[in-house]
N, C-alpha and C. Protein backbone atom coordinates (compact mmCIF):
# COMPACT_ATOMS: atom_id res chain seq x y z
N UNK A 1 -28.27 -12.66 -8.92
CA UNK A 1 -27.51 -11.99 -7.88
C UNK A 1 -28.43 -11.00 -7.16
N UNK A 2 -28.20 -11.62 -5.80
CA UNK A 2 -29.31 -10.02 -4.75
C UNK A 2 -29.06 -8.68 -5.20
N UNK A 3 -29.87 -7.52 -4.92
CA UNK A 3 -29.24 -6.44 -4.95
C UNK A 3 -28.68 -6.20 -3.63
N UNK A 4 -27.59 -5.15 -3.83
CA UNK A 4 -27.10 -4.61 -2.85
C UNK A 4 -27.70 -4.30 -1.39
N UNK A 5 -27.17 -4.49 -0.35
CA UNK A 5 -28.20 -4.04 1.01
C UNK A 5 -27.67 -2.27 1.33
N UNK A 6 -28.32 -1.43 0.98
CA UNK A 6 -27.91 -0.50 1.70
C UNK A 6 -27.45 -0.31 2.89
N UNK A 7 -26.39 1.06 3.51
CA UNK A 7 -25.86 1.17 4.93
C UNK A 7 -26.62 1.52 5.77
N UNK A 8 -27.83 1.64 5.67
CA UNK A 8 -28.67 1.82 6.54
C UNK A 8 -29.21 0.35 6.98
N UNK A 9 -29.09 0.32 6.10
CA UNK A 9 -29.71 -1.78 6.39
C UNK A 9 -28.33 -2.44 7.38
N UNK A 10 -27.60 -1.93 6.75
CA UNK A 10 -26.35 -2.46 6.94
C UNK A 10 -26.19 -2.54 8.90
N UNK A 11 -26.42 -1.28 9.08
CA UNK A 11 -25.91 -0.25 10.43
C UNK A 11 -27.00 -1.10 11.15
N UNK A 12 -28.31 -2.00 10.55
CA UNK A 12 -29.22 -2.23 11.73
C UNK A 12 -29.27 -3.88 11.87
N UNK A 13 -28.65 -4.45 10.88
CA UNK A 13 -28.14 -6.06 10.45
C UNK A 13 -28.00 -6.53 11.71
N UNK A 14 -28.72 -7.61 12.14
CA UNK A 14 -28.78 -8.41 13.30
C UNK A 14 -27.82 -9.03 13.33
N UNK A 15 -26.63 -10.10 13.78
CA UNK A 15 -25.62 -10.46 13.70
C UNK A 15 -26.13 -11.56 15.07
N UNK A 16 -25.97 -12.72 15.02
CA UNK A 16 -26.21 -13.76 16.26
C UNK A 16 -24.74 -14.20 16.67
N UNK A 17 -24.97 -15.14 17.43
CA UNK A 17 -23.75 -15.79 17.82
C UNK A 17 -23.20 -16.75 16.76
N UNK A 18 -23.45 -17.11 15.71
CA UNK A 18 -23.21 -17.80 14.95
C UNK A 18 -22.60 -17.28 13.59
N UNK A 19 -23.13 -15.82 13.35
CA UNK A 19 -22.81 -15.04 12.14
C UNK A 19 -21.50 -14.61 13.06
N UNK A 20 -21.32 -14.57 14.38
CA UNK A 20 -20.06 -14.02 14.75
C UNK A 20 -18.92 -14.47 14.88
N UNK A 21 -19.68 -16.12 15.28
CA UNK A 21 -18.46 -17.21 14.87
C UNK A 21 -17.81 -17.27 13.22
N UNK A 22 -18.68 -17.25 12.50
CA UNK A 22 -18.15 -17.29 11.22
C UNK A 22 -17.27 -16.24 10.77
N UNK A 23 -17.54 -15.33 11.18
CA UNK A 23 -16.71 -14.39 10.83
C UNK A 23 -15.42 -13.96 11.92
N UNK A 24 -15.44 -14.60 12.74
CA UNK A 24 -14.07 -14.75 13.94
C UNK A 24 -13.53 -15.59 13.08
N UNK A 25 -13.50 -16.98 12.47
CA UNK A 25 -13.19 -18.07 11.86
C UNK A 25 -12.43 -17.56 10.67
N UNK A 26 -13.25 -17.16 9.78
CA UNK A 26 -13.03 -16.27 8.83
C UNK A 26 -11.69 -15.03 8.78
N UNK A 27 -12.05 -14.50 10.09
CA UNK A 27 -11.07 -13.09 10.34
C UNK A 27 -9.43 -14.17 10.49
N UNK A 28 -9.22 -15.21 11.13
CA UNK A 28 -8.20 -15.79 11.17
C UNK A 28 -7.60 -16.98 9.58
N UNK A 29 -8.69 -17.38 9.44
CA UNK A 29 -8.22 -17.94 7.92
C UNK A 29 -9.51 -17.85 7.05
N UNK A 30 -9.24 -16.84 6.08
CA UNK A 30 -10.38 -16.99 5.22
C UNK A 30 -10.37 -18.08 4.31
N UNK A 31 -9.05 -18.89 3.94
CA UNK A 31 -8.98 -19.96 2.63
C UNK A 31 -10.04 -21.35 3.34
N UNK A 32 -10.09 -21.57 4.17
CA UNK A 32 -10.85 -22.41 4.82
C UNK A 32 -12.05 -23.12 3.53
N UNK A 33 -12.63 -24.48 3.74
CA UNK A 33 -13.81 -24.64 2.14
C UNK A 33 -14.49 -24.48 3.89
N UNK A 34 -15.96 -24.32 2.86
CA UNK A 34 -17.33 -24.09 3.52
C UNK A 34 -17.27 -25.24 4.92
N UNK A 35 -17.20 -26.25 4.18
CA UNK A 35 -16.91 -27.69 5.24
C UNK A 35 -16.27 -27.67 6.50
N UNK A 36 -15.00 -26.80 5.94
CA UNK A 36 -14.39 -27.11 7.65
C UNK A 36 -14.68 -25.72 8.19
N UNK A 37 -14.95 -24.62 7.75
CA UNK A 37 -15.71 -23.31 8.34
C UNK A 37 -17.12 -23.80 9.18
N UNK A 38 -17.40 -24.57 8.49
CA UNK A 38 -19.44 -25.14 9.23
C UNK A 38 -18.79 -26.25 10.34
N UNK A 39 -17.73 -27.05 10.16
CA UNK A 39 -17.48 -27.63 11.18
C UNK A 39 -16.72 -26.83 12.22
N UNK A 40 -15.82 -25.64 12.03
CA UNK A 40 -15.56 -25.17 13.27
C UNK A 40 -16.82 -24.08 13.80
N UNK A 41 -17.53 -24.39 13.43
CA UNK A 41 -18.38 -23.19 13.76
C UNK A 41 -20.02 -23.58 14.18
N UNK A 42 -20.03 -25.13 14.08
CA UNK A 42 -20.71 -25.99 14.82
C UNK A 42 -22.04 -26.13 13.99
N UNK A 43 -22.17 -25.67 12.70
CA UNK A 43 -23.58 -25.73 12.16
C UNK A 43 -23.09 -26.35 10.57
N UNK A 44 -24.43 -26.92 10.09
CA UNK A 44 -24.18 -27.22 8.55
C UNK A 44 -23.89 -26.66 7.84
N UNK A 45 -23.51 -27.28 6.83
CA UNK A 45 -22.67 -26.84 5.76
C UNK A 45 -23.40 -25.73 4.68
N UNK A 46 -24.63 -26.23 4.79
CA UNK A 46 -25.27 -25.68 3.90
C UNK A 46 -25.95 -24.04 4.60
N UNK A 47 -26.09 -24.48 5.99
CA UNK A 47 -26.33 -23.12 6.85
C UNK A 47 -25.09 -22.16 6.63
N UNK A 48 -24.11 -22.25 6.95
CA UNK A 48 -22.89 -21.96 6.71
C UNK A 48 -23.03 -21.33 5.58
N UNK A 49 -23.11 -21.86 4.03
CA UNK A 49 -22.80 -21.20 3.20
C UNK A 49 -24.02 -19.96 2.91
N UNK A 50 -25.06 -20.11 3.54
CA UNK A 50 -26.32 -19.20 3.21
C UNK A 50 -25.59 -18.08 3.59
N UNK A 51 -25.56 -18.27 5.11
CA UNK A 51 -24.82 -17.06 5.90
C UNK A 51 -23.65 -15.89 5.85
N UNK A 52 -22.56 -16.93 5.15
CA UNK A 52 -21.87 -16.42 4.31
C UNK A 52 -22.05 -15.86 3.15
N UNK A 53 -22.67 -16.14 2.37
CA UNK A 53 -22.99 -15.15 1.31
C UNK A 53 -24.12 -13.87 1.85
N UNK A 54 -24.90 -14.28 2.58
CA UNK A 54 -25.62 -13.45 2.93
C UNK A 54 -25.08 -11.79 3.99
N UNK A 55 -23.84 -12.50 4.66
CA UNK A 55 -22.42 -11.34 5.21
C UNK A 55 -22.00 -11.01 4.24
N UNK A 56 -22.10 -11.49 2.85
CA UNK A 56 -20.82 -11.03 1.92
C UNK A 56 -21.95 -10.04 0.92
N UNK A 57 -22.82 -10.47 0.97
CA UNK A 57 -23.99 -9.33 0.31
C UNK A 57 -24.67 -8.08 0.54
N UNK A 58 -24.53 -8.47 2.59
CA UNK A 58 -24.68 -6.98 3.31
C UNK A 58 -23.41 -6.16 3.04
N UNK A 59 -22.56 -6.75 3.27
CA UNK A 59 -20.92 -6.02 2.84
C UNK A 59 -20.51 -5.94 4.04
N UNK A 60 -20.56 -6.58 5.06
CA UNK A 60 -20.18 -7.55 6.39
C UNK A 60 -18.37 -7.65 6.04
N UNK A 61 -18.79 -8.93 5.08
CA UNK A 61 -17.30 -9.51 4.89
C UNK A 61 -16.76 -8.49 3.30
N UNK A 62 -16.28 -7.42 3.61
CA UNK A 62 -15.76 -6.12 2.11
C UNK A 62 -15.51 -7.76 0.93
N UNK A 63 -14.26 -8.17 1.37
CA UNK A 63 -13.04 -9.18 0.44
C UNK A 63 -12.83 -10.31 1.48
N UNK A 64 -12.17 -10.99 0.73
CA UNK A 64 -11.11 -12.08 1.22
C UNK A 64 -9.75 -11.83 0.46
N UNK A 65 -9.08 -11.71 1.44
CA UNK A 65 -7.55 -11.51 1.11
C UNK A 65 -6.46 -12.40 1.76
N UNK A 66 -5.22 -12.67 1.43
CA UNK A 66 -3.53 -13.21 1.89
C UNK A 66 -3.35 -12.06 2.53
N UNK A 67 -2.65 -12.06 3.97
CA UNK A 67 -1.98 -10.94 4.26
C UNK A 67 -0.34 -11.31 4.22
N UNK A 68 0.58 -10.86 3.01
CA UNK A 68 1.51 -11.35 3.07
C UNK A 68 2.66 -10.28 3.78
N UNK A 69 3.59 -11.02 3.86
CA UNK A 69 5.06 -10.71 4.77
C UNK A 69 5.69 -9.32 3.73
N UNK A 70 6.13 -8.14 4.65
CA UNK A 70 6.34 -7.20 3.71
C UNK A 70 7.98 -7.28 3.51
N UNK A 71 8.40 -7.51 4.62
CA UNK A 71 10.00 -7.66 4.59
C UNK A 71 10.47 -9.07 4.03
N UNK A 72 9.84 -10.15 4.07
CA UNK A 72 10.45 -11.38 2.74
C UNK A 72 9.64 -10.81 0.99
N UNK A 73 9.24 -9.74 1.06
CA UNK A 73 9.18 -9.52 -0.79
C UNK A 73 9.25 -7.81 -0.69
N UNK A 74 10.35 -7.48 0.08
CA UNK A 74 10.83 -6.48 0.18
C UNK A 74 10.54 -5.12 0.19
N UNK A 75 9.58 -5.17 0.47
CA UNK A 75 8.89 -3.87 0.85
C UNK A 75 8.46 -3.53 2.39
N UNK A 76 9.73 -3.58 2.70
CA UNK A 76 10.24 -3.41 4.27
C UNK A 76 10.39 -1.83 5.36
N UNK A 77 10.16 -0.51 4.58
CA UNK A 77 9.56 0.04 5.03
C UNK A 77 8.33 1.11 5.52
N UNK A 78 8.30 0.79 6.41
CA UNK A 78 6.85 1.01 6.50
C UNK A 78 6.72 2.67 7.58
N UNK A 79 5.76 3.42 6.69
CA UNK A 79 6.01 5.22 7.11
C UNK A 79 4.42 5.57 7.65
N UNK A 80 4.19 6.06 8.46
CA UNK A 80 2.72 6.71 8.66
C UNK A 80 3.10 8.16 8.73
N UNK A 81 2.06 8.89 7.64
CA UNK A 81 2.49 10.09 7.51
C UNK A 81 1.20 10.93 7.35
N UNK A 82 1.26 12.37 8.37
CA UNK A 82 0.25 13.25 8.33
C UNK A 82 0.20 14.30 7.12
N UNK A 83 -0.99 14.68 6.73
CA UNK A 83 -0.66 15.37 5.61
C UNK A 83 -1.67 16.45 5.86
N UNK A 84 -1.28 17.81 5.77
CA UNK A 84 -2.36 18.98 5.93
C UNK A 84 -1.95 19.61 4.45
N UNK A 85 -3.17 20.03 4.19
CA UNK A 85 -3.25 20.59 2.81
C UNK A 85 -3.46 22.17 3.31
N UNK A 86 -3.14 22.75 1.72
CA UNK A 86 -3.02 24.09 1.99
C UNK A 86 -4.65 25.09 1.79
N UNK A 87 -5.34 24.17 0.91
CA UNK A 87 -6.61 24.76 0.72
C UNK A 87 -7.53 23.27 1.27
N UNK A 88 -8.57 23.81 2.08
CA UNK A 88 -9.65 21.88 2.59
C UNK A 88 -10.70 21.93 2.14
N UNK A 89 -11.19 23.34 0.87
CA UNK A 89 -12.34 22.75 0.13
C UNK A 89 -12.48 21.23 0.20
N UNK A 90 -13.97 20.86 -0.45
CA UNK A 90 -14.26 19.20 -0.53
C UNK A 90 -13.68 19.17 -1.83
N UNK A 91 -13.52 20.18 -2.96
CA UNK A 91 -12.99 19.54 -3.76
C UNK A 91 -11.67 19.06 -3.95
N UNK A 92 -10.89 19.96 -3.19
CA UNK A 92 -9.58 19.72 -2.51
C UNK A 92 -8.84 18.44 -2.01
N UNK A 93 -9.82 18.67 -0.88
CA UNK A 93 -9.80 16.99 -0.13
C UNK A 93 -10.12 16.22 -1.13
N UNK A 94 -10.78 15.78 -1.89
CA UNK A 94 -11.45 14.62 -2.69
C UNK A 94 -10.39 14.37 -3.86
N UNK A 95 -9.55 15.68 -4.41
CA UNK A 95 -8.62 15.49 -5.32
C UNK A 95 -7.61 15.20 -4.78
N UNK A 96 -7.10 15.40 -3.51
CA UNK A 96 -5.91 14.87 -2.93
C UNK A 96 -6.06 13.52 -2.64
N UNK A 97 -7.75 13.04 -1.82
CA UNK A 97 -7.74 11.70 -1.68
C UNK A 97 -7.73 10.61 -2.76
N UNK A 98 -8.20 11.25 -4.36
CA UNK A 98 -8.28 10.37 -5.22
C UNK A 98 -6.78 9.93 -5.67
N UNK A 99 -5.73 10.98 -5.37
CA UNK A 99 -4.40 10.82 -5.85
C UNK A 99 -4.01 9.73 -4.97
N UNK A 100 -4.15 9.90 -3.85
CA UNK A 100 -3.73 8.94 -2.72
C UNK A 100 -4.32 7.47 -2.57
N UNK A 101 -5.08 7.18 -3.20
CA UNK A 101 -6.13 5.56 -3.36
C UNK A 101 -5.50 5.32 -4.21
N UNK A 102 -4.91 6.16 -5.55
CA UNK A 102 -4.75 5.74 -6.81
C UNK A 102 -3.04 4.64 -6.67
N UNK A 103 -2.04 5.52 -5.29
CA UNK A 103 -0.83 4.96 -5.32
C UNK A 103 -0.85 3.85 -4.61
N UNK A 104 -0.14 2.76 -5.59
CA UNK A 104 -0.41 1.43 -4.82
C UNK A 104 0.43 1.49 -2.91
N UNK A 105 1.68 2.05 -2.87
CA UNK A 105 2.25 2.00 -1.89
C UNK A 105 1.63 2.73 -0.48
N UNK A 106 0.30 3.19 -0.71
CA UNK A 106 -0.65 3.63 0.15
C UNK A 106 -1.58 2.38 0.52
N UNK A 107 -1.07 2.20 1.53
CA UNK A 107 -1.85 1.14 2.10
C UNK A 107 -3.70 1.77 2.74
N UNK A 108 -3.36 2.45 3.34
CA UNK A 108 -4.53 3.52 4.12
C UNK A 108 -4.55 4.23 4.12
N UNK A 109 -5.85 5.21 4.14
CA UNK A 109 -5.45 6.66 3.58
C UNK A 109 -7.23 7.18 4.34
N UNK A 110 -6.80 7.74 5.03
CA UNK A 110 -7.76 8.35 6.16
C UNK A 110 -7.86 9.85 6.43
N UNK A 111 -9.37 10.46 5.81
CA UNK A 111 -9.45 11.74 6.66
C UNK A 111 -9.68 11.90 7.39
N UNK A 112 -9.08 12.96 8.72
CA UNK A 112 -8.76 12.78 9.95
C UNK A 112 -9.43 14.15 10.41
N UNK A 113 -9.84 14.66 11.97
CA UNK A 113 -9.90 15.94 12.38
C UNK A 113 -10.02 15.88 13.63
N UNK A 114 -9.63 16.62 14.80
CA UNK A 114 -8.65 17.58 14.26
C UNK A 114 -7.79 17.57 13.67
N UNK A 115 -6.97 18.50 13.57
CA UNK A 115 -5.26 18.28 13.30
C UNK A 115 -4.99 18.23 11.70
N UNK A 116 -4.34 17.05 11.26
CA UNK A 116 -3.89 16.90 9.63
C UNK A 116 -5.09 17.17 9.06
N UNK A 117 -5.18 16.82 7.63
CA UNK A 117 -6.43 16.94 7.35
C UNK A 117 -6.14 14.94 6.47
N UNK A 118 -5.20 14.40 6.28
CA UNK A 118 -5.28 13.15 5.75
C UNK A 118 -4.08 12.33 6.97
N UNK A 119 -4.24 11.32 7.07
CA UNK A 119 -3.37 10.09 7.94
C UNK A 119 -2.89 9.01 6.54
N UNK A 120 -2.09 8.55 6.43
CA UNK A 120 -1.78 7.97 5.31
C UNK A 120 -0.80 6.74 6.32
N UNK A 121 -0.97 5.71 5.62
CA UNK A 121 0.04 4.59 5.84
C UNK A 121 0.38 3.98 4.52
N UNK A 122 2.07 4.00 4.78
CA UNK A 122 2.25 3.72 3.25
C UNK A 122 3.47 2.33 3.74
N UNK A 123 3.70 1.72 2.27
CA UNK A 123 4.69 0.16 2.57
C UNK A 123 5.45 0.66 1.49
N UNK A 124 6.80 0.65 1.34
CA UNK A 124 7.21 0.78 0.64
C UNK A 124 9.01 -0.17 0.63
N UNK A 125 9.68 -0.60 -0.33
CA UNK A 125 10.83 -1.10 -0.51
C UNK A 125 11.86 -0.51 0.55
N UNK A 126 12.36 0.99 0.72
CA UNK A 126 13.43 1.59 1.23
C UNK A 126 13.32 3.14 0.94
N UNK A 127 14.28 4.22 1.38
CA UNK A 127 14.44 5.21 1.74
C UNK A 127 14.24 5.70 -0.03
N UNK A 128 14.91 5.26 -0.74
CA UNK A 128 15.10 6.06 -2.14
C UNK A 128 13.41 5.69 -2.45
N UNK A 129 12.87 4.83 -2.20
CA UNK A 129 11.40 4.42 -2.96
C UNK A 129 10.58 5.06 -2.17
N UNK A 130 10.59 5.83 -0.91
CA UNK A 130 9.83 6.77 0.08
C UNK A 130 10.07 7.89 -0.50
N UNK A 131 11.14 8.02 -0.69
CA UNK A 131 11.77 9.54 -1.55
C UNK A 131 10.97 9.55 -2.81
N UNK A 132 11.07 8.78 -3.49
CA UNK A 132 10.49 8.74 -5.24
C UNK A 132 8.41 8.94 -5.13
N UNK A 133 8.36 8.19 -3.96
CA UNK A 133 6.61 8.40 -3.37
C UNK A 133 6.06 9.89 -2.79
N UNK A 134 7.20 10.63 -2.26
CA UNK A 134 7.20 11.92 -1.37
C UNK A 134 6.92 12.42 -2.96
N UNK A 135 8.01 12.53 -4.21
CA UNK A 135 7.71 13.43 -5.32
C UNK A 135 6.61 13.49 -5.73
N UNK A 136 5.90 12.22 -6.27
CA UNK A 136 4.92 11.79 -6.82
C UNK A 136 3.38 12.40 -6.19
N UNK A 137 3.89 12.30 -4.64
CA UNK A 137 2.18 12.22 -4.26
C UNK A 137 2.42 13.53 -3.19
N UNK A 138 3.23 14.08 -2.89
CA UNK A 138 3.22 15.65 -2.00
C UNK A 138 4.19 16.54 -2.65
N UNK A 139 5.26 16.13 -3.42
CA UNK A 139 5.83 17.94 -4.11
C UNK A 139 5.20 18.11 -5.05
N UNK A 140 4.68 16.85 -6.01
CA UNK A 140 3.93 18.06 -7.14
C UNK A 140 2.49 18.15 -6.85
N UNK A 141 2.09 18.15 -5.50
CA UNK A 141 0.68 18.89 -5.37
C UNK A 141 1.01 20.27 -4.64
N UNK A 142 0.86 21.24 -5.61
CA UNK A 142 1.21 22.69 -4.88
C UNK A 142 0.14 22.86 -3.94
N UNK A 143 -0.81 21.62 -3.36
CA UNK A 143 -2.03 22.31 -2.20
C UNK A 143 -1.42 21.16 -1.19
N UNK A 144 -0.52 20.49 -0.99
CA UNK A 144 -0.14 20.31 0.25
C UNK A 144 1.13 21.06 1.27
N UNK A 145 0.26 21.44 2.11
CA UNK A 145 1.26 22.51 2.74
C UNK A 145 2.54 21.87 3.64
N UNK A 146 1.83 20.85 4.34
CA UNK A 146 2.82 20.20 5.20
C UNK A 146 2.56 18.60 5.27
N UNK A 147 3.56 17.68 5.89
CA UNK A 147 4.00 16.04 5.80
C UNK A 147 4.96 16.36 6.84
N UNK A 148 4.18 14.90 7.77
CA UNK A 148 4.92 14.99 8.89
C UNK A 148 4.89 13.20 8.53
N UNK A 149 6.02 12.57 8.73
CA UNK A 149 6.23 11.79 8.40
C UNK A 149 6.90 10.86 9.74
N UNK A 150 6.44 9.59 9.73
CA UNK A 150 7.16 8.52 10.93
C UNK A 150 7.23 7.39 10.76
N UNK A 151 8.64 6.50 10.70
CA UNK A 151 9.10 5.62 10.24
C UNK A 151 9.21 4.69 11.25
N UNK A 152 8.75 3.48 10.66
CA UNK A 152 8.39 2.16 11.75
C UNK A 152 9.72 1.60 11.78
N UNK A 153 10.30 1.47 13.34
CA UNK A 153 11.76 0.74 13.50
C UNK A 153 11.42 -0.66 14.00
N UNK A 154 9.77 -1.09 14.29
CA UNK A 154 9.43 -2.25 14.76
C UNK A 154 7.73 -2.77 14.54
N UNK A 155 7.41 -3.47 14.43
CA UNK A 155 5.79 -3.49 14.04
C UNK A 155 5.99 -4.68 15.44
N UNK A 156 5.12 -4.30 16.64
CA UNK A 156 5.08 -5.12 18.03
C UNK A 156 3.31 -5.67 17.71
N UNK A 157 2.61 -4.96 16.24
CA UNK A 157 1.47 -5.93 16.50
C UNK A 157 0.66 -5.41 15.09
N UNK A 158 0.45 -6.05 14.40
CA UNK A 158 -0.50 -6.05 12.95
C UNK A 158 -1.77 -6.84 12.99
N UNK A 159 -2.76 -5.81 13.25
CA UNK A 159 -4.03 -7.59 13.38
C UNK A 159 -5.25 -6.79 12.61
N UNK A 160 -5.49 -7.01 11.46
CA UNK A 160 -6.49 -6.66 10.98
C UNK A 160 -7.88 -7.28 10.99
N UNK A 161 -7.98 -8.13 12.28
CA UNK A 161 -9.35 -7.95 12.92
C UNK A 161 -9.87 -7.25 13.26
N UNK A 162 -11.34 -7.26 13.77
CA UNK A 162 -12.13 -6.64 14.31
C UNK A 162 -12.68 -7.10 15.00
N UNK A 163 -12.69 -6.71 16.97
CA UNK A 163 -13.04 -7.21 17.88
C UNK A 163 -14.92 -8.01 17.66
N UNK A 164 -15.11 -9.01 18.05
CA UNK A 164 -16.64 -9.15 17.86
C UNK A 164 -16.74 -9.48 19.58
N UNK A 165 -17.88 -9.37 19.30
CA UNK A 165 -18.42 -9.41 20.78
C UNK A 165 -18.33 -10.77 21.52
N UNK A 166 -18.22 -11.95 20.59
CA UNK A 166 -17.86 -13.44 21.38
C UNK A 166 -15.98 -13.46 21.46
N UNK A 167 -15.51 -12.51 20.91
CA UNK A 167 -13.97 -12.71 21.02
C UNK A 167 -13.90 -11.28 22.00
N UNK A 168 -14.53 -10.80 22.24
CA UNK A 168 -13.92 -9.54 23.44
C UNK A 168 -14.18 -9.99 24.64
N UNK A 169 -15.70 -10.45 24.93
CA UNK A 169 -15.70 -11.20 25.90
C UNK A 169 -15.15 -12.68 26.59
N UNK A 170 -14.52 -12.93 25.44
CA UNK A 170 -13.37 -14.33 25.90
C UNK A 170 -12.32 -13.65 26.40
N UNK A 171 -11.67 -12.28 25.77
CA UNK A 171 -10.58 -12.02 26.16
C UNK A 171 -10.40 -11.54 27.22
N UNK A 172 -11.84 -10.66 27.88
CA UNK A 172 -12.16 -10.10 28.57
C UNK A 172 -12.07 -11.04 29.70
N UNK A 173 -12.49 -12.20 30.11
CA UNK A 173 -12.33 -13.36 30.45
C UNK A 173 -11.24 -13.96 31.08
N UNK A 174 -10.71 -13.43 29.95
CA UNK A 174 -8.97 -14.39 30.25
C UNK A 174 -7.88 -13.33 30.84
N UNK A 175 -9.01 -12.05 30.80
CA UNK A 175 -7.73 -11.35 31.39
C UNK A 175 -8.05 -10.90 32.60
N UNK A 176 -9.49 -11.64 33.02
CA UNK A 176 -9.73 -11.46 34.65
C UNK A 176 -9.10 -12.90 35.25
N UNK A 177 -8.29 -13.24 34.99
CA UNK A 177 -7.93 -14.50 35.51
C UNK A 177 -6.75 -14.58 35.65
């Protein structure tokens, strides 16, 4: 197994038109085998798989994941909530953020500035299981001062892509037309 590429390596990683296809391909279905990834993406199979591991070793591609449906396995609502703490030492922050990675119903959990000092997005079942998450992860930390909390009545767009430069300029494209 390679070693790791550091983020400095990372931040200067050449990326062609081809590492961008794969990973556009990828960003829409990762279950894909190597085969039909190298065939939509116009190169061999065996090129294909170098490349891919070689994105998955810089840390390009983090995982491969299912993004499944939250409202057919019932964990239907969904809260983005600001959180300012009462003391922002780093050790502070770092103990509030470790509490917050640790709860599964934290989807994202972002330090932010100005303003809050954490952004949190959480999924959760319903109102009593938001309530039971509020105890757990902001009343018994006596260092969060305030939670401002906002409840999704509609999700109009979920896309956990990331624009690449052969899909911005297509869109870019299509929307001069």
């Amino acid at each position: 197994m390679e070693a790791p590429i550091s983020q400095e390596s990372v931040k200067l990683m050449d990326l062609d038109d081809t590492d961008h296809r794969i990973l556009g391909v990828l960003q829409r279905d990762a279950s894909m085998s190597n085969q039909d990834l190298a065939a939509a993406v116009m190169t061999s199979p065996a090129t294909c798989l170098r490349r891919v591991k070689r994105l998955v070793a810089a840390g390009v591609i983090e995982r491969r994941v299912a993004i499944l449906s939250p409202e057919r396995l019932g964990a239907g609502l969904t809260a983005v909530a600001e959180v300012t703490l009462d003391r922002q030492g780093a050790e502070h922050l770092a103990a509030f953020e470790a509490r917050a990675v640790r709860e599964f119903a934290v989807q994202q959990c972002y330090r932010v500035a100005p303003g809050p000092d954490f952004v949190l997005v959480l999924q959760v079942a319903d109102m009593p299981s938001y309530d039971a998450l509020v105890n757990r992860l902001f009343t018994q930390d006596a260092n969060v001062r305030n939670v401002k909390a906002f409840f999704s009545v509609k999700r109009a767009k979920f896309e956990p892509a990331i624009g690449l430069p052969s899909a911005r300029s297509s869109s870019q494209q299509a929307a001069r037309r």
